[in-house]
Every structure is written in C-alpha cells, then in structure tokens.
Protein backbone atom coordinates (compact mmCIF):
# COMPACT_ATOMS: atom_id res chain seq x y z
CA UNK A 1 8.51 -13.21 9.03
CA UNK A 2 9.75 -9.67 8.02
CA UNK A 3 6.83 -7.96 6.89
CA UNK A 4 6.69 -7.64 3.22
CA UNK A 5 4.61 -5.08 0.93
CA UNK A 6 2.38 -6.61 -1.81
CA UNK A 7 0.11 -5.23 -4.78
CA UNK A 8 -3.31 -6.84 -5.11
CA UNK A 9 -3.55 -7.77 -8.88
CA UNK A 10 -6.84 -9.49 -8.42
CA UNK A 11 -9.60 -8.33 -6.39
CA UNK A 12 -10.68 -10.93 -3.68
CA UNK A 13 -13.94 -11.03 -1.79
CA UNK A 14 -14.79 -13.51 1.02
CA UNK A 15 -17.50 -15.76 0.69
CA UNK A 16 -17.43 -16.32 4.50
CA UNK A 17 -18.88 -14.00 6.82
CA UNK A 18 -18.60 -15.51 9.85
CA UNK A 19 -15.45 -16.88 10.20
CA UNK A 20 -14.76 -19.53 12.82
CA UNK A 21 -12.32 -17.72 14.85
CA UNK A 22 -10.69 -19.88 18.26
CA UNK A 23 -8.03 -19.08 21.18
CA UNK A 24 -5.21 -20.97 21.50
CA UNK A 25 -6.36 -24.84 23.27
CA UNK A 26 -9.51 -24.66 21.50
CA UNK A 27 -11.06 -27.94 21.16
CA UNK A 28 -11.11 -28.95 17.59
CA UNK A 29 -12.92 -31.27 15.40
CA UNK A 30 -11.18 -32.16 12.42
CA UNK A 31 -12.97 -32.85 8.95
CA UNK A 32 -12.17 -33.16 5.45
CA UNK A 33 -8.44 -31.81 3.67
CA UNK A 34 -9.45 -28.98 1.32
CA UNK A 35 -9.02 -30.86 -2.31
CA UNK A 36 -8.93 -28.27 -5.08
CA UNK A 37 -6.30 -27.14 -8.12
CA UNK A 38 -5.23 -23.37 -5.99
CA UNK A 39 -2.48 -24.93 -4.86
CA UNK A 40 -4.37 -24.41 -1.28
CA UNK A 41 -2.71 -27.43 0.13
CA UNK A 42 -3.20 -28.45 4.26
CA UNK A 43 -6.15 -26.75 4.98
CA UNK A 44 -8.88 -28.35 7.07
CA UNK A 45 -12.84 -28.27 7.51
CA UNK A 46 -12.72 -27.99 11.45
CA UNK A 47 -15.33 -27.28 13.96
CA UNK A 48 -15.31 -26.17 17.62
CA UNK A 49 -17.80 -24.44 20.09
CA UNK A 50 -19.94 -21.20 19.67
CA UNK A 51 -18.38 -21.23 16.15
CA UNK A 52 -19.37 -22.03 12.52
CA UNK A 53 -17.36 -24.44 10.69
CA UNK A 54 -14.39 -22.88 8.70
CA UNK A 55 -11.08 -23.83 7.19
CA UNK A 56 -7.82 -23.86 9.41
CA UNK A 57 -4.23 -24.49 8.35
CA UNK A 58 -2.56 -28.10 9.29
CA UNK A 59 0.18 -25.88 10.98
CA UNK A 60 -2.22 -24.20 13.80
CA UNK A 61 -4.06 -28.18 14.54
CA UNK A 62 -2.49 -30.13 17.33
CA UNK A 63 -3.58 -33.76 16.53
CA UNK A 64 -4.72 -35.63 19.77
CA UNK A 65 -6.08 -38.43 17.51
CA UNK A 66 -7.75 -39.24 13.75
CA UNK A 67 -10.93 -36.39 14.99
CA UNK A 68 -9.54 -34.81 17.81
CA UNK A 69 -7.13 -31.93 18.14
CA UNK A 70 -6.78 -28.68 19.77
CA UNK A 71 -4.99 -25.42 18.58
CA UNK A 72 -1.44 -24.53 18.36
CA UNK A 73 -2.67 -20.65 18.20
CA UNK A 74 -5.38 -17.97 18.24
CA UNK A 75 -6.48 -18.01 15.03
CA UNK A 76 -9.33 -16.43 13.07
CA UNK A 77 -10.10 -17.09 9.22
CA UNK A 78 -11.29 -14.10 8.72
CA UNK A 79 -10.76 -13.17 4.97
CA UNK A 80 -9.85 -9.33 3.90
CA UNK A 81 -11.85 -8.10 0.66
CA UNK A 82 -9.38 -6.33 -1.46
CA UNK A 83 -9.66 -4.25 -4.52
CA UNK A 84 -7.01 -4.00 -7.42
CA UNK A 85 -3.79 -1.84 -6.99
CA UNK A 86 -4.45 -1.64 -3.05
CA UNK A 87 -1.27 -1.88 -1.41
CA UNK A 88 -1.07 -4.28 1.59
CA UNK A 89 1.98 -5.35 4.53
CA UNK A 90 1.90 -9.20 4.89
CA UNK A 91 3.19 -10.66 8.21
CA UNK A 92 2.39 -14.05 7.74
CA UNK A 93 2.41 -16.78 4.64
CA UNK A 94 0.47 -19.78 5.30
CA UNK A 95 -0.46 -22.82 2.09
CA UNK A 96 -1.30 -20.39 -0.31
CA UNK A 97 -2.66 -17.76 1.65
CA UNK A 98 -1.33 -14.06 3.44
CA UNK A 99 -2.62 -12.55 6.68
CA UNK A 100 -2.22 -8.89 5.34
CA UNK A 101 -3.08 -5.79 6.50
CA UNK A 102 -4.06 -2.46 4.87
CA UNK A 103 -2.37 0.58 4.60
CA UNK A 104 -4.12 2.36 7.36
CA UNK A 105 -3.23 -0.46 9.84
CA UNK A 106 -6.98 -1.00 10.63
CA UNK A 107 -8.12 -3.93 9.19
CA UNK A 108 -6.70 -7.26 8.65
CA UNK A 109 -7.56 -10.80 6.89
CA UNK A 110 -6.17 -13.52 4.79
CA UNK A 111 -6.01 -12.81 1.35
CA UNK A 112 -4.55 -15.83 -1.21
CA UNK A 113 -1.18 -15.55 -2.40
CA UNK A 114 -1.94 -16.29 -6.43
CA UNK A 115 -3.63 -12.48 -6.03
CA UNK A 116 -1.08 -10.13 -4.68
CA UNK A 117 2.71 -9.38 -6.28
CA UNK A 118 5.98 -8.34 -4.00
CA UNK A 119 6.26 -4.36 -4.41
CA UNK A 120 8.81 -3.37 -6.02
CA UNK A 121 9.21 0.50 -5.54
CA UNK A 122 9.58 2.16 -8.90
CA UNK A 123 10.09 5.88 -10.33
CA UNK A 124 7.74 7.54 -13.38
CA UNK A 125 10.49 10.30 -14.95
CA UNK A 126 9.40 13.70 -15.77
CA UNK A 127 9.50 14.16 -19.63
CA UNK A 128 9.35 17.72 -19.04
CA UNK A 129 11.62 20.08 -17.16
CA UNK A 130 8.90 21.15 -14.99
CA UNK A 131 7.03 18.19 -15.17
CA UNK A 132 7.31 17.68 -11.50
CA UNK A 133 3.92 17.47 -10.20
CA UNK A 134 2.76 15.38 -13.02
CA UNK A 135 5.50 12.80 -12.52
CA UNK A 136 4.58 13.07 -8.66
CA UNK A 137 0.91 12.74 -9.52
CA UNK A 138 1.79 9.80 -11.04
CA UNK A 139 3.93 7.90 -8.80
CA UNK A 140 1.06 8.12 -6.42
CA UNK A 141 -1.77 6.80 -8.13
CA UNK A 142 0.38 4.36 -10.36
CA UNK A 143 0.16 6.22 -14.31
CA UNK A 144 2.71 6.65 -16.63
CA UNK A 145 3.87 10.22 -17.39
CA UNK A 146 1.67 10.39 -20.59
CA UNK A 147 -2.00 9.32 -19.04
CA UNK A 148 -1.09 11.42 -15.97
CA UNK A 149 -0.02 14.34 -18.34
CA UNK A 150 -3.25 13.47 -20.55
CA UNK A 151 -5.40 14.16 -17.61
CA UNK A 152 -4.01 17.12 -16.60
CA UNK A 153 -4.23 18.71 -20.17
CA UNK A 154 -7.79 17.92 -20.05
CA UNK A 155 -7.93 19.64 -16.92
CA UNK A 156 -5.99 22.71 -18.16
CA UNK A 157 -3.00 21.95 -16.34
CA UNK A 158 0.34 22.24 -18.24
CA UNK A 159 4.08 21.51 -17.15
CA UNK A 160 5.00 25.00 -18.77
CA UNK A 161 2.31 27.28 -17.47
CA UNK A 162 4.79 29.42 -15.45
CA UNK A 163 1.51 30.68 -12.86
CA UNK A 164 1.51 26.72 -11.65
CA UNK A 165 5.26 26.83 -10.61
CA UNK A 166 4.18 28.08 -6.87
CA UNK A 167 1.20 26.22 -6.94
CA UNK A 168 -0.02 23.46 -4.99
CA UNK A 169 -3.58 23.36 -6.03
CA UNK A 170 -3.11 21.87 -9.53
CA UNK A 171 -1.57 18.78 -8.01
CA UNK A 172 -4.38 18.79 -5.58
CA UNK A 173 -6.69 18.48 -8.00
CA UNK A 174 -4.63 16.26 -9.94
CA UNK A 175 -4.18 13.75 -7.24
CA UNK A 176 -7.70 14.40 -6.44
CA UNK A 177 -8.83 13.22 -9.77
CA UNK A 178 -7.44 10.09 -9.13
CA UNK A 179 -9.73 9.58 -5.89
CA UNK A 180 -6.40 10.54 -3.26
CA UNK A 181 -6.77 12.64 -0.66
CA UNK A 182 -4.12 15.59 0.11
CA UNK A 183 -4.41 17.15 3.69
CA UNK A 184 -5.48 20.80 4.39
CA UNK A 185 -2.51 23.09 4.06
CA UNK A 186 1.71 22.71 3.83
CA UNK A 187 2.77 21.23 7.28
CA UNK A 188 6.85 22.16 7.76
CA UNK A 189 8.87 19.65 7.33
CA UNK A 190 10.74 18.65 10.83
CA UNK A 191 12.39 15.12 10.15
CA UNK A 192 12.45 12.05 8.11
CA UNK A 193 10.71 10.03 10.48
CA UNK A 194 8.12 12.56 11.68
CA UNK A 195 6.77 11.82 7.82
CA UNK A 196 3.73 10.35 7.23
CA UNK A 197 3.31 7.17 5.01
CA UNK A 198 2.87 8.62 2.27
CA UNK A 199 3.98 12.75 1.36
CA UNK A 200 4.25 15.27 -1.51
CA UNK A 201 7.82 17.06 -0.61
CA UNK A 202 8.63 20.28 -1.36
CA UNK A 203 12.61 20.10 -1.88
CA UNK A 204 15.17 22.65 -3.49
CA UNK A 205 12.64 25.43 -2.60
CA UNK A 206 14.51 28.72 -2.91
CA UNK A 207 12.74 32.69 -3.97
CA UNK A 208 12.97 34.13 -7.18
CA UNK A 209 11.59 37.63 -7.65
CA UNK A 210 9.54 37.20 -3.82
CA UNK A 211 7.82 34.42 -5.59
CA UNK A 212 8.37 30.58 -3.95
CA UNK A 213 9.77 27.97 -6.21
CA UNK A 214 10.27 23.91 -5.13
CA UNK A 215 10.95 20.91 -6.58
CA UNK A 216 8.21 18.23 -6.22
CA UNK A 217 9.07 14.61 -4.83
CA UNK A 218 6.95 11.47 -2.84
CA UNK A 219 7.89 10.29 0.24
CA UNK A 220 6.60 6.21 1.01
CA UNK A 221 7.84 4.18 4.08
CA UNK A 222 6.62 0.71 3.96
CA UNK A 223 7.04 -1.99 6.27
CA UNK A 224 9.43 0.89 8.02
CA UNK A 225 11.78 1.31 4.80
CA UNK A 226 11.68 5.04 3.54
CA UNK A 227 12.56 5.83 0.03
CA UNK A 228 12.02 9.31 -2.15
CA UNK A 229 10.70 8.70 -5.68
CA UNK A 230 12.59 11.82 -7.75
CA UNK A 231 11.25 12.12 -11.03
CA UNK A 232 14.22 14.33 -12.14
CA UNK A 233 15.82 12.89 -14.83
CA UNK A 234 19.03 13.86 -14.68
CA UNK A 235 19.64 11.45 -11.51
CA UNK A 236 21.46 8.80 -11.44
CA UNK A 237 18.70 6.66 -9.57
CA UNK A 238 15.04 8.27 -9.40
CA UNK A 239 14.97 5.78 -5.71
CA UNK A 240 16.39 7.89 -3.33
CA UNK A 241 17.53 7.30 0.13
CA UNK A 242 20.34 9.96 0.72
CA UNK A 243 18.06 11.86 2.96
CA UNK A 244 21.31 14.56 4.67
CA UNK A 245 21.14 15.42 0.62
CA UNK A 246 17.64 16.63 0.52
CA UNK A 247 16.36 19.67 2.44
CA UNK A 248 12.40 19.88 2.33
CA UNK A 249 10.83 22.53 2.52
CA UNK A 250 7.13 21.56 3.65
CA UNK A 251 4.87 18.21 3.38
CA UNK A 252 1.32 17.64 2.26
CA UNK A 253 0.45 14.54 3.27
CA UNK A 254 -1.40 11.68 0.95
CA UNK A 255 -3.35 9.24 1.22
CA UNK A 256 -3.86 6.68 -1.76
CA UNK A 257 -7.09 6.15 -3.45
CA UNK A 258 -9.33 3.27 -1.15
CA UNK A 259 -6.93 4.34 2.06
C-alpha cells in the first residue's frame, strides 16, 4: 500500500514484550481465533520454535491442516508504544491493526487502527501582521494562534515588538517551549528536496536599513509529499506547493516534540 501519514489520538502501549517473531516457512501451530468487541477480527494464538506464543494475522498462516500451517511471510508482532499527537507513516493495514513507523524512521510496530486518524495537513493563520513566528510556532507543535500567542506573551514575546523582526531566537524558544528541537544555526537554503522533514523557512527575506527582514513559513514532507504551511492571510490557500514561487532564504531545521 502507498504509505499513508496518521495522528495517534490514543496512546497505545504493548502488553507483549517478547513478541513471537518467525521467517517466512516457519512451522506453525495454530490455536484459538482472537474473540473480542475491537473489531480485531482473524487473528490467531500461534506457536512455533525458540518463540513465545503471540497473535498472527489469518493472512500470513498457510493452513497445511486443522493445527498445522506454516508462514506466508516474515513476520514479527512486535507492537510500537505511541504517545498522543505523534505522527506516524503506515505501510501496511492488517484486521484492525497498522505496521507504522515513526518519524525518525527508526523504530517500527503494529499499532491498532481505532487509535490513529489519516493526517490531514492543515494551516493556523496569523491574526497579526507580523504574527509569523507565532503562527509557525504553532503549526509545529499543533496550537491555535491564541494558546501559541498566550505562551509567548507570557514569555515576553510579542508579534509587534519591532527588535524580534530579525530574530530567530524568540521562535527558538517558542518552539522550545513546546519540547521541539531547532538545530544550531541558519543552514542556506539549496533546494526543495535537500530539506529536511520538517523546517522553519525564511522566505521574502530582503534588507531594510542593513537590518535582515523574512517572512516565516514550515516546510513538512511526509510519505515523500512536500507542502509549505503559510500562515499569511491574505493567500488564497495557506497549503502551498508552488515551490518556483518561493525563494528561501535559509532553513532551521525541526524536529517535533517525542522525535
């Protein structure tokens, strides 16, 4: 399947910590259907060498008769603990369950279906005209405008203090409040798909006065589809992919909180 990006709504820790895990022939032993009300249908207690007992889809058991069977596949049942918000790429749907994988392409596991949601990329809008950074802030670590805005008040950041328009500490900190991490410096920006994951862009940078002056926006690719989230509001979509139209400056790249 095309690999599709999902939000964990519900947290999900696995109960098993030694998942039976088997390469493709495996012997198999086949016990009991999983009966529950998760809508978990075709899952099946199995059992094979070296291994502890686990559950395994119908789909990856090759009957041979009523006990009997070998596998289809490798497969492990390893589970991945997952907290809420935490952004995941699924490759695989099986009865009720995802094999997904984090952000950071390190770890995977099955996670169940009834706790993630499909991503659909979305835009906070600045509600100030140099707002920028907040709405940027925001997009990353999923506020609205006015609790991202709250925070920074609180912090003594403000959209209109003038000093903060050739800044890019306050939306460190910002971001940092939040538990994201920003890299060490500006890196200049060389192409689109020289990008990391996830970016702060510097666009429509120009010099007033010998001071520097940008525009803030957040770069995402997920599952290898890029999109710009623009908080100014003046555009006709704040989802932007006409990248020959936009002419960063510099990156900092981001990671989100838990990545």
């Amino acid at each position: 399947m095309t690999p599709r990006i999902l939000i964990v709504t519900t947290p999900h820790t696995s109960e098993f910590p030694n998942p039976i895990t088997f390469a493709e022939g495996a012997p198999l032993t086949v016990g009991e259907a999983y009966q529950g009300d998760k809508g978990w249908d075709n899952w099946f207690f199995c059992s094979t060498h070296g291994q502890e007992d686990g559950w395994v889809p119908g789909q990856v058991i090759e009957r041979l008769d009523d006990l009997r069977a070998r596998a289809r596949e490798a497969y492990t049942a390893r589970e991945l603990d997952v907290h809420l918000g935490e952004r995941l790429s699924a490759s695989r749907s099986l009865n009720g369950w995802c094999w997904c994988t984090r952000e950071d392409g390190v770890e995977s596991g099955w996670v169940p279906l009834a706790n993630l949601t499909e991503y659909a990329p979305s835009c906070v809008v600045q509600e100030e005209v140099s707002g920028c950074g907040i709405a940027a802030s925001a997009n990353i670590l999923g506020k609205t405008y006015a609790e991202m805005k709250k925070i920074a008040n609180a912090m003594g950041i403000h959209a209109e203090d003038e000093s903060l328009w050739s800044d890019t500490q306050y939306v460190r900190r910002l971001l940092a409040s939040g538990g994201a991490r920003t890299a060490t410096g500006e890196t200049p920006f060389i192409s689109w798909e020289a990008l990391p994951d996830l970016a702060l862009l510097a666009i429509k940078h120009h010099q007033e006065n010998g001071r520097n002056f940008w525009h803030w926006v957040v770069f995402e690719r997920s599952a290898g589809q890029m999109h710009v989230l623009d908080s100014a509001s003046y555009l006709p979509s704040n989802i932007r992919s006409d990248f020959g139209a936009m002419q960063p400056k510099w990156f900092i790249a981001v990671n989100r909180p838990g990545v």
